[in-house]
PDB file of N, CA and C in Angstrom:
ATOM      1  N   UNK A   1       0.811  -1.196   0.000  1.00  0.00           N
ATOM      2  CA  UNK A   1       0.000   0.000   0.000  1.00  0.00           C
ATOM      3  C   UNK A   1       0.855   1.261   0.000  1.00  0.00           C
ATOM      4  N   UNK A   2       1.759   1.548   0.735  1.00  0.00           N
ATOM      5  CA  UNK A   2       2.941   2.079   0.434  1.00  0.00           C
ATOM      6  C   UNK A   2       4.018   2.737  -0.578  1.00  0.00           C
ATOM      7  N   UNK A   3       3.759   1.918  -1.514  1.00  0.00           N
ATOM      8  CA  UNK A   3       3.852   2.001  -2.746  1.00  0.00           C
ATOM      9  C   UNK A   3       3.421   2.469  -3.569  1.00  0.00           C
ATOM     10  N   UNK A   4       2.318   1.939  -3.216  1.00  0.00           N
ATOM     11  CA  UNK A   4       1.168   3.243  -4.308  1.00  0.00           C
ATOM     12  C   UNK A   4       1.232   4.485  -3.944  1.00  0.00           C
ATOM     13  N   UNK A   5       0.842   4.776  -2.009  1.00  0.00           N
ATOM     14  CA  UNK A   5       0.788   6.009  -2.173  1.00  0.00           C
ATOM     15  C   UNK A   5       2.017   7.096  -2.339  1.00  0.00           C
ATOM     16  N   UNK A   6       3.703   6.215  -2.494  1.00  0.00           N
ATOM     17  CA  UNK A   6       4.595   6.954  -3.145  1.00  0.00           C
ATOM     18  C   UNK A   6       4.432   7.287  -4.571  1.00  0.00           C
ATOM     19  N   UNK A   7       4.188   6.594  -5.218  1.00  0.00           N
ATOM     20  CA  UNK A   7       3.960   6.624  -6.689  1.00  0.00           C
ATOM     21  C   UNK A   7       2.984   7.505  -7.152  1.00  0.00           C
ATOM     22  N   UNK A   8       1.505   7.332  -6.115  1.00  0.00           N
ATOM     23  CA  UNK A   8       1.007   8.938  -6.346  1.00  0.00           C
ATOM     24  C   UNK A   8       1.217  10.244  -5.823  1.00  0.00           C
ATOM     25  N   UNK A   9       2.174  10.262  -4.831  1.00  0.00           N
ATOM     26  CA  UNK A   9       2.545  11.528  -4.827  1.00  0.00           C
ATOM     27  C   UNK A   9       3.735  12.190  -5.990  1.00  0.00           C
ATOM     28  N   UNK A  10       4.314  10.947  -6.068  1.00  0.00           N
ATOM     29  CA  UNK A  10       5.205  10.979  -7.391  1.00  0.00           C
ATOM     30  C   UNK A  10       4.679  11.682  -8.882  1.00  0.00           C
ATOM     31  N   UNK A  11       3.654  11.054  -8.979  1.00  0.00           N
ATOM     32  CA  UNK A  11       2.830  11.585  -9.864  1.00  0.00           C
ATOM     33  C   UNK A  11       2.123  12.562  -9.921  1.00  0.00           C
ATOM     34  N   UNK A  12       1.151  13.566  -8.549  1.00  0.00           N
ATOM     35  CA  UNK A  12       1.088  14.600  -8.398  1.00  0.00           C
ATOM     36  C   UNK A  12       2.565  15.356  -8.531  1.00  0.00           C
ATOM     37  N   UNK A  13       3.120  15.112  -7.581  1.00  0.00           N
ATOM     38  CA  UNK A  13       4.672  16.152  -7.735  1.00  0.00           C
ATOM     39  C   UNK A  13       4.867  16.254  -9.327  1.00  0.00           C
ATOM     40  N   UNK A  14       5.230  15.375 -10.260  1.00  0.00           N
ATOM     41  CA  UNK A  14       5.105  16.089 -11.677  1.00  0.00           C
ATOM     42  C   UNK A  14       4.287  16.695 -12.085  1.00  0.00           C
ATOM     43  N   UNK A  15       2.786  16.461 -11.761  1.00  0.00           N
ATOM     44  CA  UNK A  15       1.717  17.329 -12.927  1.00  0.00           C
ATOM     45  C   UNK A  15       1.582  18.332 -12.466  1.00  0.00           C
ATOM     46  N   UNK A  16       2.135  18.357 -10.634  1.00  0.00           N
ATOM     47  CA  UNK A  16       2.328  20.253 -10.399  1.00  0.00           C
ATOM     48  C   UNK A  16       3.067  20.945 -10.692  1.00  0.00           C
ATOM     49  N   UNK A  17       4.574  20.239 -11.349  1.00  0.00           N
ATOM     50  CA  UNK A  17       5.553  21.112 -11.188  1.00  0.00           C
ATOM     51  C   UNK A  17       5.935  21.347 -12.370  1.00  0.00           C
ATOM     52  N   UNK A  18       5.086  20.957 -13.736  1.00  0.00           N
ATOM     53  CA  UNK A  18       5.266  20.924 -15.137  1.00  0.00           C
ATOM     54  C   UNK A  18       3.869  22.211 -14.967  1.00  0.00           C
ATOM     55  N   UNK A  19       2.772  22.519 -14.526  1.00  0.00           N
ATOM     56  CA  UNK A  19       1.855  23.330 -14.880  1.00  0.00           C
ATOM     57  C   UNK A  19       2.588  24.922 -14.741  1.00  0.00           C
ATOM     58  N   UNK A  20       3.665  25.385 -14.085  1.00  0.00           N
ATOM     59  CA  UNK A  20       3.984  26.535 -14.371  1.00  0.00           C
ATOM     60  C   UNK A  20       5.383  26.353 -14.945  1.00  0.00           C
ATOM     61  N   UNK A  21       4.914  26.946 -16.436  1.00  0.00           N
ATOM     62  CA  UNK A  21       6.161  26.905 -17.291  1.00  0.00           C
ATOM     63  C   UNK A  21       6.604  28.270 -17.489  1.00  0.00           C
ATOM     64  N   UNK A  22       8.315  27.846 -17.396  1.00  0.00           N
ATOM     65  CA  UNK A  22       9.052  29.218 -17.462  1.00  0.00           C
ATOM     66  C   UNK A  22       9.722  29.297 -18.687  1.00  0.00           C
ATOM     67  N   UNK A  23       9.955  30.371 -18.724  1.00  0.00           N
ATOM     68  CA  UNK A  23      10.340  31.200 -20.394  1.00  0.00           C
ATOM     69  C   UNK A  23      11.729  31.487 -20.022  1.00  0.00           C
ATOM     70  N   UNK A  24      12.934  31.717 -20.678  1.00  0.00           N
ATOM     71  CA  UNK A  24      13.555  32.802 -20.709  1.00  0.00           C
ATOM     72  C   UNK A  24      13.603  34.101 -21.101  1.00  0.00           C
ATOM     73  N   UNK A  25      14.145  34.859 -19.813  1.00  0.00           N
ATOM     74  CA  UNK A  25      13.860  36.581 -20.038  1.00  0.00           C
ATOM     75  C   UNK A  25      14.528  37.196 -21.259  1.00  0.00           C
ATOM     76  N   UNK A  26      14.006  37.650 -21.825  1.00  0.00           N
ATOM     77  CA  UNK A  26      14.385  38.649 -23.103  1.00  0.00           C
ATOM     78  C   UNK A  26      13.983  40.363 -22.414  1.00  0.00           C
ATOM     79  N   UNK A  27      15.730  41.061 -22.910  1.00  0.00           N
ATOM     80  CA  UNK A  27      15.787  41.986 -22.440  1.00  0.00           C
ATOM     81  C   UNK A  27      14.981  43.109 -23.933  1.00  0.00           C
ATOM     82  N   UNK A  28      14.131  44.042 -23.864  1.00  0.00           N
ATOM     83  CA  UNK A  28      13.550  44.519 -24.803  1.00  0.00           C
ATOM     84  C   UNK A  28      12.711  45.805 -24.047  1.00  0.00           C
ATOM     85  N   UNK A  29      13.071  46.627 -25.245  1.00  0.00           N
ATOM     86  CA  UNK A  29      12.769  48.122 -24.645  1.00  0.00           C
ATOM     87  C   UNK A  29      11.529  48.781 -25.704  1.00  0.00           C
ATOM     88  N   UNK A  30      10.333  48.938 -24.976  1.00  0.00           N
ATOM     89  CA  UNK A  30       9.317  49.802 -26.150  1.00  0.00           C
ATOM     90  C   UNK A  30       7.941  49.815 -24.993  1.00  0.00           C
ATOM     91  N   UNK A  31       7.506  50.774 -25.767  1.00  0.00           N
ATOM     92  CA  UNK A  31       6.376  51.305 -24.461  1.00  0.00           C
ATOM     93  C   UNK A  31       5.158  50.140 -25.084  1.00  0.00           C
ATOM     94  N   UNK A  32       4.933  50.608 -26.207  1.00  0.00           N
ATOM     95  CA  UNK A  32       3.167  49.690 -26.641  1.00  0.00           C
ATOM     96  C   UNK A  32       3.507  49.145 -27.794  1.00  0.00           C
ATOM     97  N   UNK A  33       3.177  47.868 -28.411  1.00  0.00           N
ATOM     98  CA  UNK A  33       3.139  47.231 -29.421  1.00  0.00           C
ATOM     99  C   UNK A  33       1.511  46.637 -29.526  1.00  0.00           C
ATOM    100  N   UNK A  34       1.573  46.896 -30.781  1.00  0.00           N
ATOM    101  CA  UNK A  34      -0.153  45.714 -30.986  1.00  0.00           C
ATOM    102  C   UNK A  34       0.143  45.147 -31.968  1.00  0.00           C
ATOM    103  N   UNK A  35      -0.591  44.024 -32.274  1.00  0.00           N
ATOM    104  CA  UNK A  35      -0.709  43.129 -33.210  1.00  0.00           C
ATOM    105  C   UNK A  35      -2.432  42.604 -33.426  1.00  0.00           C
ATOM    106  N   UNK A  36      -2.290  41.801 -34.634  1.00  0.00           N
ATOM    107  CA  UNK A  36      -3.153  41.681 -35.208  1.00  0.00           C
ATOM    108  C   UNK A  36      -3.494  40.185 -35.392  1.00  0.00           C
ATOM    109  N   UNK A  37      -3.698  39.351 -34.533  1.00  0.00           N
ATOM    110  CA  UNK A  37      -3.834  37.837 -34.391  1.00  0.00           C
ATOM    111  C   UNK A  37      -5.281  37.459 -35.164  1.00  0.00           C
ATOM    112  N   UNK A  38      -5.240  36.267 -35.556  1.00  0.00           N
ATOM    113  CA  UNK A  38      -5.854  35.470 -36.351  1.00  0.00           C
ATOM    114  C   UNK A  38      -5.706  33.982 -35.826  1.00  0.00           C
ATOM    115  N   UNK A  39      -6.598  33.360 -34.374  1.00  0.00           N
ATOM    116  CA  UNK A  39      -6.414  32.575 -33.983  1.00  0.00           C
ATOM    117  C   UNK A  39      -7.615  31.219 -34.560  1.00  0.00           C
ATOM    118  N   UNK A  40      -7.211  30.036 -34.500  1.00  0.00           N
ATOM    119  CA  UNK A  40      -8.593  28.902 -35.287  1.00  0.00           C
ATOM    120  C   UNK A  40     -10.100  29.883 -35.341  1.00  0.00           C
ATOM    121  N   UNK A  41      -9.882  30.861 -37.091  1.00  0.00           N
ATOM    122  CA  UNK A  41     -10.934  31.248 -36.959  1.00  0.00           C
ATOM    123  C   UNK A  41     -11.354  32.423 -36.685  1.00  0.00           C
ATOM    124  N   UNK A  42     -10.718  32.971 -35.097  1.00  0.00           N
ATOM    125  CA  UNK A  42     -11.380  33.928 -34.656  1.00  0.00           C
ATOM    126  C   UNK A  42     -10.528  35.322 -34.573  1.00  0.00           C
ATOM    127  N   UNK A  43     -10.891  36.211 -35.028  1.00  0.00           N
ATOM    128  CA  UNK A  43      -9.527  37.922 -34.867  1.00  0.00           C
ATOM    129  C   UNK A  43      -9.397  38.102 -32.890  1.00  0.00           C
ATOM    130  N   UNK A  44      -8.724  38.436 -33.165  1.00  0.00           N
ATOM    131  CA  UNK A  44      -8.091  39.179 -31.799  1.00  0.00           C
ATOM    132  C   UNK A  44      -7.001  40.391 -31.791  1.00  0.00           C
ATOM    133  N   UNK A  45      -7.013  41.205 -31.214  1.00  0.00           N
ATOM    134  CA  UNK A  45      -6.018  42.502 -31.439  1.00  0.00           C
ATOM    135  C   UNK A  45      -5.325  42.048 -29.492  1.00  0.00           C
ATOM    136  N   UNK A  46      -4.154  42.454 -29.732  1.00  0.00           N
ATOM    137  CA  UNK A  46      -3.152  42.433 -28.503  1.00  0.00           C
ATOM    138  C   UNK A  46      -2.370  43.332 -28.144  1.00  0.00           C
ATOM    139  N   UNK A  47      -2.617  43.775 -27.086  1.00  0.00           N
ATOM    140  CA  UNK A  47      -1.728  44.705 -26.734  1.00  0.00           C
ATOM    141  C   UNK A  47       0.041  44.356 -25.967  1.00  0.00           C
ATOM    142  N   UNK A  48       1.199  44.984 -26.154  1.00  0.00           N
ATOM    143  CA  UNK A  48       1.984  44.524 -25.733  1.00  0.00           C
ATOM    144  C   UNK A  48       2.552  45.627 -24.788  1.00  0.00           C
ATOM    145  N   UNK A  49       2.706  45.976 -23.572  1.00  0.00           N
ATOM    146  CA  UNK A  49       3.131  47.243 -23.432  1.00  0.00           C
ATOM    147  C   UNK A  49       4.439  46.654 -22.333  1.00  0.00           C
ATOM    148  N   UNK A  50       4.835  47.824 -21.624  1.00  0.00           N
ATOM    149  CA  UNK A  50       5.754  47.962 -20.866  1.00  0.00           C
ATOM    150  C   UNK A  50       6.996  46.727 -20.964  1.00  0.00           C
ATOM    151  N   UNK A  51       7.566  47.141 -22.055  1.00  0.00           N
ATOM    152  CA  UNK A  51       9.144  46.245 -22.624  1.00  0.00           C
ATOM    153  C   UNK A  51       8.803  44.820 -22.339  1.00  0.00           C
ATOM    154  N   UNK A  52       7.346  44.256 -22.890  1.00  0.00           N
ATOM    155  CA  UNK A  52       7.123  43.436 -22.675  1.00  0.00           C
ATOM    156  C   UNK A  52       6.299  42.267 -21.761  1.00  0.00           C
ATOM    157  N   UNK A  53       6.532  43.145 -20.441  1.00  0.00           N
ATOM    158  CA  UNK A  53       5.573  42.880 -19.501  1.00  0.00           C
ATOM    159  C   UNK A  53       4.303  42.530 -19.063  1.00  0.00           C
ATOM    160  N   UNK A  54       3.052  43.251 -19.905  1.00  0.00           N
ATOM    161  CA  UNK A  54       1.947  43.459 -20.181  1.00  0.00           C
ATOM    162  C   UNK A  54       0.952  42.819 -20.988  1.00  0.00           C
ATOM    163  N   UNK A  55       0.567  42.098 -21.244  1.00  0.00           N
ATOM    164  CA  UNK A  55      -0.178  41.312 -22.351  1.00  0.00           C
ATOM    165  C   UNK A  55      -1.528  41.349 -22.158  1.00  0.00           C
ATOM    166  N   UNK A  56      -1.981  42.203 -23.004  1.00  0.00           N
ATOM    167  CA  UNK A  56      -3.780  42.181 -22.742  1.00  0.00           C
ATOM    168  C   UNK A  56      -4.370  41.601 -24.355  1.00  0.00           C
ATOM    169  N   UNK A  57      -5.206  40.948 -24.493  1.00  0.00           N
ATOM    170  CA  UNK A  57      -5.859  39.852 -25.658  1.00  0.00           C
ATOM    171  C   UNK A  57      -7.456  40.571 -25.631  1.00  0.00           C
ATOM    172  N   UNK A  58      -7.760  41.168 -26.753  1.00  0.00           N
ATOM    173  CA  UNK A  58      -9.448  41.673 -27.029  1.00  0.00           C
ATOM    174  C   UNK A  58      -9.784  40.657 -28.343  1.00  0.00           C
ATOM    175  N   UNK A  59     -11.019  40.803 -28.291  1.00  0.00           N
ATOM    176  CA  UNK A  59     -11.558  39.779 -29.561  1.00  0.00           C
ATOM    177  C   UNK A  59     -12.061  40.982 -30.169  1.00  0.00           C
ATOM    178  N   UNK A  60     -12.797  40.619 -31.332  1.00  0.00           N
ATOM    179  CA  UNK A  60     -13.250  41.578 -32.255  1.00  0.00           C
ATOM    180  C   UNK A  60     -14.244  42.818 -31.892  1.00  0.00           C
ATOM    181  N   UNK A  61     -15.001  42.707 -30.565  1.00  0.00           N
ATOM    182  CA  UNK A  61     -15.056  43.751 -30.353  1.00  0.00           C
ATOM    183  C   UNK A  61     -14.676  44.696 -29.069  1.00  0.00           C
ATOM    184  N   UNK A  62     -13.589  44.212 -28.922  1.00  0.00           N
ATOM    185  CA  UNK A  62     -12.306  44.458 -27.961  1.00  0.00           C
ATOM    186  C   UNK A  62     -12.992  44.794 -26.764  1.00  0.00           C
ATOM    187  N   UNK A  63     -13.692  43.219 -26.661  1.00  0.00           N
ATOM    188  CA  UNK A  63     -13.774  43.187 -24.951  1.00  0.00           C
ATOM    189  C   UNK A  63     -12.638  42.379 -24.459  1.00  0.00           C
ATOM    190  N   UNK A  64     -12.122  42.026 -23.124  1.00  0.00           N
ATOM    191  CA  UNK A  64     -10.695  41.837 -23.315  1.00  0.00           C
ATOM    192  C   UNK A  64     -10.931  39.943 -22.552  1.00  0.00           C
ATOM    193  N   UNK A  65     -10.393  39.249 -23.511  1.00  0.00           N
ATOM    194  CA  UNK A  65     -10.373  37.965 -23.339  1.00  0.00           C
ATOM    195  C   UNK A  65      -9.131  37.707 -21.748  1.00  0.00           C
ATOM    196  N   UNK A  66      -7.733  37.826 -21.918  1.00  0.00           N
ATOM    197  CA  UNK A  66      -6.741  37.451 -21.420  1.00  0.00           C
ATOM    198  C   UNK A  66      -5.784  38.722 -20.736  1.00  0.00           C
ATOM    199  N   UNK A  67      -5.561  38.685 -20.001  1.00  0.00           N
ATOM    200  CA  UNK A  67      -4.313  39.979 -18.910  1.00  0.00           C
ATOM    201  C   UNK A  67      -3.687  38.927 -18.327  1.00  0.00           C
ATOM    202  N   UNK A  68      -2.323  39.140 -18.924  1.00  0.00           N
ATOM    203  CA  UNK A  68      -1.459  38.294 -18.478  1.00  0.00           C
ATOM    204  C   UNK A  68       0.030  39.199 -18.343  1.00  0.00           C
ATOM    205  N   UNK A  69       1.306  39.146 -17.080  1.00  0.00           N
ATOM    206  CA  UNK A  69       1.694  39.827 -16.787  1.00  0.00           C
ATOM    207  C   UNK A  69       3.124  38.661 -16.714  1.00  0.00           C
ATOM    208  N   UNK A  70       4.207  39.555 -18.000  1.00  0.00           N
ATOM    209  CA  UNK A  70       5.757  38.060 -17.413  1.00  0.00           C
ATOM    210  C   UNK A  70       6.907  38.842 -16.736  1.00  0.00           C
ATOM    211  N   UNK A  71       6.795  38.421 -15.470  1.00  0.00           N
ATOM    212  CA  UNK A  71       7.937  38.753 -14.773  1.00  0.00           C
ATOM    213  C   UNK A  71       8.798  37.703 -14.504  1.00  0.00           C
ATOM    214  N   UNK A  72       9.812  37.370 -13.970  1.00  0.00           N
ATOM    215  CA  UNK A  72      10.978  36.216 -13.702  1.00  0.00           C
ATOM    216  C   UNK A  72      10.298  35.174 -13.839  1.00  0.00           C
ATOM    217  N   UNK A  73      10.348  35.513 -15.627  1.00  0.00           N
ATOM    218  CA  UNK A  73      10.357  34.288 -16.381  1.00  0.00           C
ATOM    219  C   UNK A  73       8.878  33.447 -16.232  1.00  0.00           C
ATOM    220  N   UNK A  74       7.556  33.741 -15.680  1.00  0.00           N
ATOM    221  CA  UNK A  74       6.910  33.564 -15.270  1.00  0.00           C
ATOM    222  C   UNK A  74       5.483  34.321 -16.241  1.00  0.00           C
ATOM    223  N   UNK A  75       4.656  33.957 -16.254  1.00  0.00           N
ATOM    224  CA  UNK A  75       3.183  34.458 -17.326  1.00  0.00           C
ATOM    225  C   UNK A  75       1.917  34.373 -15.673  1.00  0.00           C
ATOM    226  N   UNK A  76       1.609  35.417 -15.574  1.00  0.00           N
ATOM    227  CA  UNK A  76       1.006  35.682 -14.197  1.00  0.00           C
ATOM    228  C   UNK A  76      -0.329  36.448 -14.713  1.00  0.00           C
ATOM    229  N   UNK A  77      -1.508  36.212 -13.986  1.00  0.00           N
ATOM    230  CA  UNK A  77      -2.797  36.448 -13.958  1.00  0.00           C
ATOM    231  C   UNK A  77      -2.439  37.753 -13.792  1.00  0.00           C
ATOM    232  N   UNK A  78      -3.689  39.173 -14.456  1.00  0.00           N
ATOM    233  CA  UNK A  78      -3.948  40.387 -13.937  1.00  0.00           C
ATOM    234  C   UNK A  78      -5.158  41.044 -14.128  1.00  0.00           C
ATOM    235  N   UNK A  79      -4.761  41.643 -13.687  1.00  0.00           N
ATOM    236  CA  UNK A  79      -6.303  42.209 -13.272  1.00  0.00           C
ATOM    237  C   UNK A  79      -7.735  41.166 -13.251  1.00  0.00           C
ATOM    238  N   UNK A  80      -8.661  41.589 -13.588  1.00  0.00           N
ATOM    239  CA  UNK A  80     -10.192  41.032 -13.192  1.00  0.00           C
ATOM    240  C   UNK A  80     -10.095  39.256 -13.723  1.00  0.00           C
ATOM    241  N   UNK A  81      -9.892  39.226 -14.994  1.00  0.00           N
ATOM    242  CA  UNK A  81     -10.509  38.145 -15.806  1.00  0.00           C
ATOM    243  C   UNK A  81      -9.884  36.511 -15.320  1.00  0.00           C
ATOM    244  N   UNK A  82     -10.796  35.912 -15.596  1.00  0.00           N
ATOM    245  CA  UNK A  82     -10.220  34.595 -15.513  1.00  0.00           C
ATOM    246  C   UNK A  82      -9.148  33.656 -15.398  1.00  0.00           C
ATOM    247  N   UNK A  83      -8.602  33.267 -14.810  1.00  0.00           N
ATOM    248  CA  UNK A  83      -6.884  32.685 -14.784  1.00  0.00           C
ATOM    249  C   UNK A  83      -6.725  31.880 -16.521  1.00  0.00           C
ATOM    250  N   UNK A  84      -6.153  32.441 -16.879  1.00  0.00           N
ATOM    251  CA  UNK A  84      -5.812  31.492 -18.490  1.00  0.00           C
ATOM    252  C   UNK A  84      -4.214  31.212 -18.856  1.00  0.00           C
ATOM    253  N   UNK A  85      -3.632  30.428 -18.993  1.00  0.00           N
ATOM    254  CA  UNK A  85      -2.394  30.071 -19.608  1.00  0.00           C
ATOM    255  C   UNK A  85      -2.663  29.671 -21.202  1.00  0.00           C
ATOM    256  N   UNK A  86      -3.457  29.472 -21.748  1.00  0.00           N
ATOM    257  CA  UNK A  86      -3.669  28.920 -23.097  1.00  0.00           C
ATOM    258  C   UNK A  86      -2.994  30.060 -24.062  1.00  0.00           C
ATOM    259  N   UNK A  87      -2.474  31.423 -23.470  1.00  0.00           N
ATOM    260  CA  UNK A  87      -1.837  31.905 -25.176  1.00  0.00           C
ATOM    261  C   UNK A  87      -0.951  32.231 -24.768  1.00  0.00           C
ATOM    262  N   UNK A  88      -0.119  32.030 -23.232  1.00  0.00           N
ATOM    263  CA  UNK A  88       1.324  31.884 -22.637  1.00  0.00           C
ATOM    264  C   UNK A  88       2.688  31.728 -23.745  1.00  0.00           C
ATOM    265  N   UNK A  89       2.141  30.271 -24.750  1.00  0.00           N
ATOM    266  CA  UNK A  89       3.483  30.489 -25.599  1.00  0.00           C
ATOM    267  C   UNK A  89       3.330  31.107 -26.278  1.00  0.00           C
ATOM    268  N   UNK A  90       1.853  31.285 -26.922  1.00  0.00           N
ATOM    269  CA  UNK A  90       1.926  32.253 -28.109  1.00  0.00           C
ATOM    270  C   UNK A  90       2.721  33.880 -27.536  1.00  0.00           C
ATOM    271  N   UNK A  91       2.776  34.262 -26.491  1.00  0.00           N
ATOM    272  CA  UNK A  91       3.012  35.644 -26.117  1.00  0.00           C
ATOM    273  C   UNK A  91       4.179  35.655 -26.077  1.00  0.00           C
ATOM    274  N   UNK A  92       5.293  34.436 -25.382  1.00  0.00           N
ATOM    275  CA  UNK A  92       6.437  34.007 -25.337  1.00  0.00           C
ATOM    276  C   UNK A  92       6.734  34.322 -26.943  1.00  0.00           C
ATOM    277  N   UNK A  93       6.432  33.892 -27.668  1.00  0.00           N
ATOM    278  CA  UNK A  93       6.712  34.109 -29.446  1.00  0.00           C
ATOM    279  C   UNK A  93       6.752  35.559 -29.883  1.00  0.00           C
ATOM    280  N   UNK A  94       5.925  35.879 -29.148  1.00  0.00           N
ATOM    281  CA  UNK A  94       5.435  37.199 -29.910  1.00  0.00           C
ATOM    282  C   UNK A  94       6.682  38.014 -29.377  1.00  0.00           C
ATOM    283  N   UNK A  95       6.854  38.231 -28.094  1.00  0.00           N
ATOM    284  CA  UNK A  95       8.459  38.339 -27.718  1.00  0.00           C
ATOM    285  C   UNK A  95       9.293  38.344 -28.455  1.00  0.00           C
ATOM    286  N   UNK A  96       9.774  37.147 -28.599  1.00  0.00           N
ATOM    287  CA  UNK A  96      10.633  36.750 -29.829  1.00  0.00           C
ATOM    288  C   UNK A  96      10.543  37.327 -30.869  1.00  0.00           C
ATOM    289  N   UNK A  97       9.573  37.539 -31.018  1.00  0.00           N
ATOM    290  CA  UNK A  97       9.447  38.226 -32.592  1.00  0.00           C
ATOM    291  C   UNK A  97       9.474  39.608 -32.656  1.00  0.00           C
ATOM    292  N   UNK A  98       9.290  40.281 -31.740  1.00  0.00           N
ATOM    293  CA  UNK A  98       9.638  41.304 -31.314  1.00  0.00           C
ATOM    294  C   UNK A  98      11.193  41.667 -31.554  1.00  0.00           C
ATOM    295  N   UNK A  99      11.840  40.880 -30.764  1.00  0.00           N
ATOM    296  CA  UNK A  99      13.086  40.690 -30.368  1.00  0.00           C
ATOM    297  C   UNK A  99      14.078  41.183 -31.784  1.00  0.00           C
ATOM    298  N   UNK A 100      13.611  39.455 -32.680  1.00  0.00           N
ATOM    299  CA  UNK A 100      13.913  40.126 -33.968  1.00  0.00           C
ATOM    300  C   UNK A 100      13.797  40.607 -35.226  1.00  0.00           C
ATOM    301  N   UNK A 101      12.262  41.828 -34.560  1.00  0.00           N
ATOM    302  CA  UNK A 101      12.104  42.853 -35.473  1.00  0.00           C
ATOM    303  C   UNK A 101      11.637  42.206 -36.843  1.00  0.00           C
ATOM    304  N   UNK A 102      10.540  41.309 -36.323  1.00  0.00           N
ATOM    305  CA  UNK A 102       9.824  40.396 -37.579  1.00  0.00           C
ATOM    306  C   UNK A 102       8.527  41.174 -37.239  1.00  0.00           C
ATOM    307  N   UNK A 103       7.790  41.193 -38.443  1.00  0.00           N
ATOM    308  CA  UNK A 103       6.259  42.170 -38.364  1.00  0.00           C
ATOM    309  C   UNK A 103       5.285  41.164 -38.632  1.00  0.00           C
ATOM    310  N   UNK A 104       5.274  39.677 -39.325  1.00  0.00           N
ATOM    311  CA  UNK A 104       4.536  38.607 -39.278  1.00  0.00           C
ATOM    312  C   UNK A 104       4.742  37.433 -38.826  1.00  0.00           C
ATOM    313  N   UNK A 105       4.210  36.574 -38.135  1.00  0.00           N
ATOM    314  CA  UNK A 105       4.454  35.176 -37.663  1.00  0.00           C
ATOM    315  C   UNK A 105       3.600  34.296 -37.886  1.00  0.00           C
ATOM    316  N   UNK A 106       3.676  32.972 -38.098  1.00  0.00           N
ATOM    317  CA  UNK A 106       2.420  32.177 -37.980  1.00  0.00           C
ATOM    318  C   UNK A 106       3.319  30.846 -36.744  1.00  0.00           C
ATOM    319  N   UNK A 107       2.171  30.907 -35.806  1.00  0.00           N
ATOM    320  CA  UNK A 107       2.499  30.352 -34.526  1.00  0.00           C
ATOM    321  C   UNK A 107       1.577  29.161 -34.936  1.00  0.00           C
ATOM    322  N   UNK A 108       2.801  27.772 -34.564  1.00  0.00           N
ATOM    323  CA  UNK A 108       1.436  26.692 -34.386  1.00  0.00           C
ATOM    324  C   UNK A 108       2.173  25.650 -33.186  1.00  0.00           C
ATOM    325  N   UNK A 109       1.492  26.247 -32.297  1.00  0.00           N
ATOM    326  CA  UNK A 109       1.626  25.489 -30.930  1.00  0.00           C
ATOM    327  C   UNK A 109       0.371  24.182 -30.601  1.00  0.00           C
ATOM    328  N   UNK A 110       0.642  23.641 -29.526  1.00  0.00           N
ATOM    329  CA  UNK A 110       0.103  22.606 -29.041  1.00  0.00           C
ATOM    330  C   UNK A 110      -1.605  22.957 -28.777  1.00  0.00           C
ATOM    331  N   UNK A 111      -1.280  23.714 -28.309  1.00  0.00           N
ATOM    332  CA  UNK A 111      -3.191  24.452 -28.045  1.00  0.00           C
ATOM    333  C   UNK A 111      -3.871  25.731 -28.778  1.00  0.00           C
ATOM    334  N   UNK A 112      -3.092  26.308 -29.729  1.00  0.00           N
ATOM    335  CA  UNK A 112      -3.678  27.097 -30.252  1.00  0.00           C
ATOM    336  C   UNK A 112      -2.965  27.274 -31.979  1.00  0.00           C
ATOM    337  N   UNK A 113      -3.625  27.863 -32.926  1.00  0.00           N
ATOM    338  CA  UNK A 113      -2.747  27.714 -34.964  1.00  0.00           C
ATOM    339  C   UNK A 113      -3.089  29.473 -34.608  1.00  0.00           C
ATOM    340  N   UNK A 114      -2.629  30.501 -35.062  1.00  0.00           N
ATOM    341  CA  UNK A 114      -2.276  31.588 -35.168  1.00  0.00           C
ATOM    342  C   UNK A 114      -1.573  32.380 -36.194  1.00  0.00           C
ATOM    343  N   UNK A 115      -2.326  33.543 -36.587  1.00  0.00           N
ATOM    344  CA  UNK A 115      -1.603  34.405 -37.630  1.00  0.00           C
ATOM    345  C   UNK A 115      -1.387  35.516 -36.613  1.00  0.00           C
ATOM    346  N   UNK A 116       0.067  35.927 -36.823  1.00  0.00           N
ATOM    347  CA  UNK A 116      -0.084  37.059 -36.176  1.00  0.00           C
ATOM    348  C   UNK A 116       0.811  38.536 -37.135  1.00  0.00           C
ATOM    349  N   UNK A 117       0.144  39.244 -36.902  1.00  0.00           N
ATOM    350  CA  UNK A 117       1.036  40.638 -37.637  1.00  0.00           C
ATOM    351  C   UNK A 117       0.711  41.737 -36.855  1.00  0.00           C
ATOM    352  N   UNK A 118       1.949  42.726 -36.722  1.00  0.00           N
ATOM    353  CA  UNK A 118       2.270  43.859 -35.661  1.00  0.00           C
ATOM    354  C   UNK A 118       1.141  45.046 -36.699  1.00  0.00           C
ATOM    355  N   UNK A 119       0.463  45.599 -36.352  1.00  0.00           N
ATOM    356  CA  UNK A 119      -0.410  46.692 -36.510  1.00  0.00           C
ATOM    357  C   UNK A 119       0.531  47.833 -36.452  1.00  0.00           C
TER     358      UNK A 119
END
């Protein structure tokens, strides 16, 4: 009996410690960026502000889906709305792409297919 219940804590201990995934920090300087996403289907406009920091997600009629905030390396809930990680890598990318000064991307991650272009 023993056994098992090592093996399931074993098994909790991974599926908790894989649910917050970390990024590496990219150093990047600019007050506001937007873009122009095209996710399965649906438009979305994004805001990018404070060198990155800031990530707010509106749908087409820019009520705001996602506020998400990356500090040490980390994608953190803000303000009011719902806890969501589902466009975590996509934002991680968008970073990147930022980074190097690309104006279109097409993102195809595990949970979400994406067009994206800087407005």
């Amino acid at each position: 009996m023993s056994i098992l219940k090592f093996i399931f804590f074993i098994i909790i201990f991974f599926c908790l410690s894989s649910c917050g995934l970390k990024f590496p920090n990219l150093e990047l300087k600019f007050e506001e960026k937007r873009f122009f996403l095209e996710c399965d289907n649906q438009n979305f406009t994004l805001l990018v502000s404070n060198n990155g920091r800031n990530f707010s997600l509106f749908d087409s009629l820019f009520t705001p889906i996602v506020s998400r905030n990356f500090m040490n390396s980390k994608f953190t809930n803000a303000k009011f709305l719902p806890p969501s990680s589902k466009y975590d890598e996509l934002f991680y990318e968008i970073l990147k792409m930022i980074k190097e000064d690309k104006k279109y991307h097409i993102y195809s991650g595990k949970k979400l297919f994406c067009k994206v272009n800087e407005i």
